[in-house]
Protein backbone atom coordinates (compact mmCIF):
# COMPACT_ATOMS: atom_id res chain seq x y z
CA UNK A 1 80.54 108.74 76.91
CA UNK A 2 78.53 111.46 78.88
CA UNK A 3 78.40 109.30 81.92
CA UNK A 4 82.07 109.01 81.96
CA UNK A 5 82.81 112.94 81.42
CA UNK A 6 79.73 113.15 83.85
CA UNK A 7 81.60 110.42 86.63
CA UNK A 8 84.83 112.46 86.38
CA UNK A 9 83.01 115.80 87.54
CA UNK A 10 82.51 113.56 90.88
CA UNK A 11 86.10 113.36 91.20
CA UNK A 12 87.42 115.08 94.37
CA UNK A 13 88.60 118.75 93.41
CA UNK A 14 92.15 117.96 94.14
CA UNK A 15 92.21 115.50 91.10
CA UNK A 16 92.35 117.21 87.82
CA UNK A 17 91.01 115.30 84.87
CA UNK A 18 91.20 115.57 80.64
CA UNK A 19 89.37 112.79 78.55
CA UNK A 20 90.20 112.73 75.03
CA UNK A 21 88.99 110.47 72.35
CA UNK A 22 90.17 109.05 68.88
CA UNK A 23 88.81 107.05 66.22
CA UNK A 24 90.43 103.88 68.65
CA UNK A 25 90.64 104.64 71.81
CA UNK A 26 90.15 106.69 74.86
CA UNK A 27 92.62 108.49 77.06
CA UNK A 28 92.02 109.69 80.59
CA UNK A 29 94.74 111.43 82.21
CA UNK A 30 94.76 111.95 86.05
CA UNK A 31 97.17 114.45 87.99
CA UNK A 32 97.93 112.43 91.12
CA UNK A 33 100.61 114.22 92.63
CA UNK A 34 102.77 111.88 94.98
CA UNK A 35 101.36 108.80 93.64
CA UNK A 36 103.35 106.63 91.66
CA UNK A 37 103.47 103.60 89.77
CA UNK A 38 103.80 100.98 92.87
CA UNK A 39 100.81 102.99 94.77
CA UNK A 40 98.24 103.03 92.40
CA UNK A 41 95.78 100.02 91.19
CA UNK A 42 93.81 100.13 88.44
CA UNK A 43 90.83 97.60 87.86
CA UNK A 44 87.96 96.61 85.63
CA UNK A 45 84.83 95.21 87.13
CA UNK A 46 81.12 95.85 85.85
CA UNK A 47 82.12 97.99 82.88
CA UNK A 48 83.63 100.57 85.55
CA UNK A 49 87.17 101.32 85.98
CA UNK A 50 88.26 101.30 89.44
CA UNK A 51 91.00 103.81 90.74
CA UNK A 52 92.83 103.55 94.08
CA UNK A 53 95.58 105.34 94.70
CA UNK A 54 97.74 106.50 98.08
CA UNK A 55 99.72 109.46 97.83
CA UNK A 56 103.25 109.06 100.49
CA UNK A 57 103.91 112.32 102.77
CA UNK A 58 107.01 112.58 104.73
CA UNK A 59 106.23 114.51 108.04
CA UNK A 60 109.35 115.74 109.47
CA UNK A 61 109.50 115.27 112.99
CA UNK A 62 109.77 118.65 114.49
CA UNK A 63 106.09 119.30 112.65
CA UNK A 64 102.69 119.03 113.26
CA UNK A 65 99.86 119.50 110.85
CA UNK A 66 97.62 123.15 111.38
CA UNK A 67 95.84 122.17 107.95
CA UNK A 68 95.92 119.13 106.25
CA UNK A 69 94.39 119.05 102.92
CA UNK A 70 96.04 116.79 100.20
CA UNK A 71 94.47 113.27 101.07
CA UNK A 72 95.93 109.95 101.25
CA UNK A 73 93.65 108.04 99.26
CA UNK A 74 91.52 108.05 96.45
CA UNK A 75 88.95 105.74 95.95
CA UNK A 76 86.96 106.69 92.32
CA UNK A 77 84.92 104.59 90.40
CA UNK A 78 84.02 105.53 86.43
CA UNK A 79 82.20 103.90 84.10
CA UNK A 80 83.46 102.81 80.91
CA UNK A 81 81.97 104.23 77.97
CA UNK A 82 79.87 101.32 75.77
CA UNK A 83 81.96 100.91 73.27
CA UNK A 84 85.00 100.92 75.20
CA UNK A 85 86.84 97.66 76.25
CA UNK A 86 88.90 97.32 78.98
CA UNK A 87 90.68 94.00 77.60
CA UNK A 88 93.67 95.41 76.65
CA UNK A 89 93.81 98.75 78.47
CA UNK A 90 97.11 100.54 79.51
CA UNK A 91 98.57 102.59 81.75
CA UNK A 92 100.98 104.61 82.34
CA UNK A 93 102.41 106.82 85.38
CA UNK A 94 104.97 109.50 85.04
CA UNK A 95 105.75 112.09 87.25
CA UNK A 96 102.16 112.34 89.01
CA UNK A 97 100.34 112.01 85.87
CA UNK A 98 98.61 109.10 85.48
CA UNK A 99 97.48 108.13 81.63
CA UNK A 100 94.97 105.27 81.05
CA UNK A 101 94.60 104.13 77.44
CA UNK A 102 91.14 102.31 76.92
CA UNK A 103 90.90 101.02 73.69
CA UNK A 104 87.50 101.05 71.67
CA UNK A 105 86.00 97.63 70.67
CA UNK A 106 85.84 97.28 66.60
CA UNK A 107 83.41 98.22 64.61
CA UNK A 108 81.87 94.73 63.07
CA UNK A 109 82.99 94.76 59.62
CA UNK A 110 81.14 95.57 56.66
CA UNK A 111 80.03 92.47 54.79
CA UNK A 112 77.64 91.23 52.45
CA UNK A 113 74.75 89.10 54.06
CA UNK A 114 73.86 86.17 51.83
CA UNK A 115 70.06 85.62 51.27
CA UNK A 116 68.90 82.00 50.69
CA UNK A 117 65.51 80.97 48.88
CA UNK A 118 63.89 78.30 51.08
């Protein structure tokens, strides 16, 4: 998991970040202010999880930008922690805050393991 918490320091600084953990899953939650459900994808390729998101600004007409610092876009890519799975991962978006459930691949079960005279 430290490459994960370590990939989410590499965030930009606007992005603010928790990763929590349970017995089954993890849970990172993103504040992406101005992003919503219909302007964010969310992929899985290479045991990373891909982000990109595009945050809508209304300029009224009768301004022009002197400092522009909330971006447009974000582009991250984090790696998925080994024993997470991103089969039947879920998201959800409310409000800015983006949640992404990743769930943890079982444990094999414990079982005996027959031995056989040859």
């Amino acid at each position: 998991m430290s490459a994960l918490r370590d990939a989410l320091r590499e965030l930009p600084d606007a992005v603010f970040a928790d990763l929590l953990e349970s017995d089954d899953a993890y849970l990172l939650v993103l504040d992406l202010p101005g992003v919503t459900g219909d302007t964010v994808e969310l992929r899985i390729e290479k045991g990373r999880l891909v982000i990109e998101a595009r945050r809508e600004k209304d300029l009224p007409a009768e301004f022009r930008y002197v400092r522009e610092d909330r971006a447009l876009f974000l582009d991250a890519e984090v790696p998925l922690p080994p024993d997470a799975t991103g089969a039947s991962a879920e998201a959800t978006m409310e409000r800015g805050v983006l949640e992404i459930r990743l769930p943890k691949r079982e444990a094999a079960p414990e079982r005996t393991i027959p031995v056989e005279d040859v």
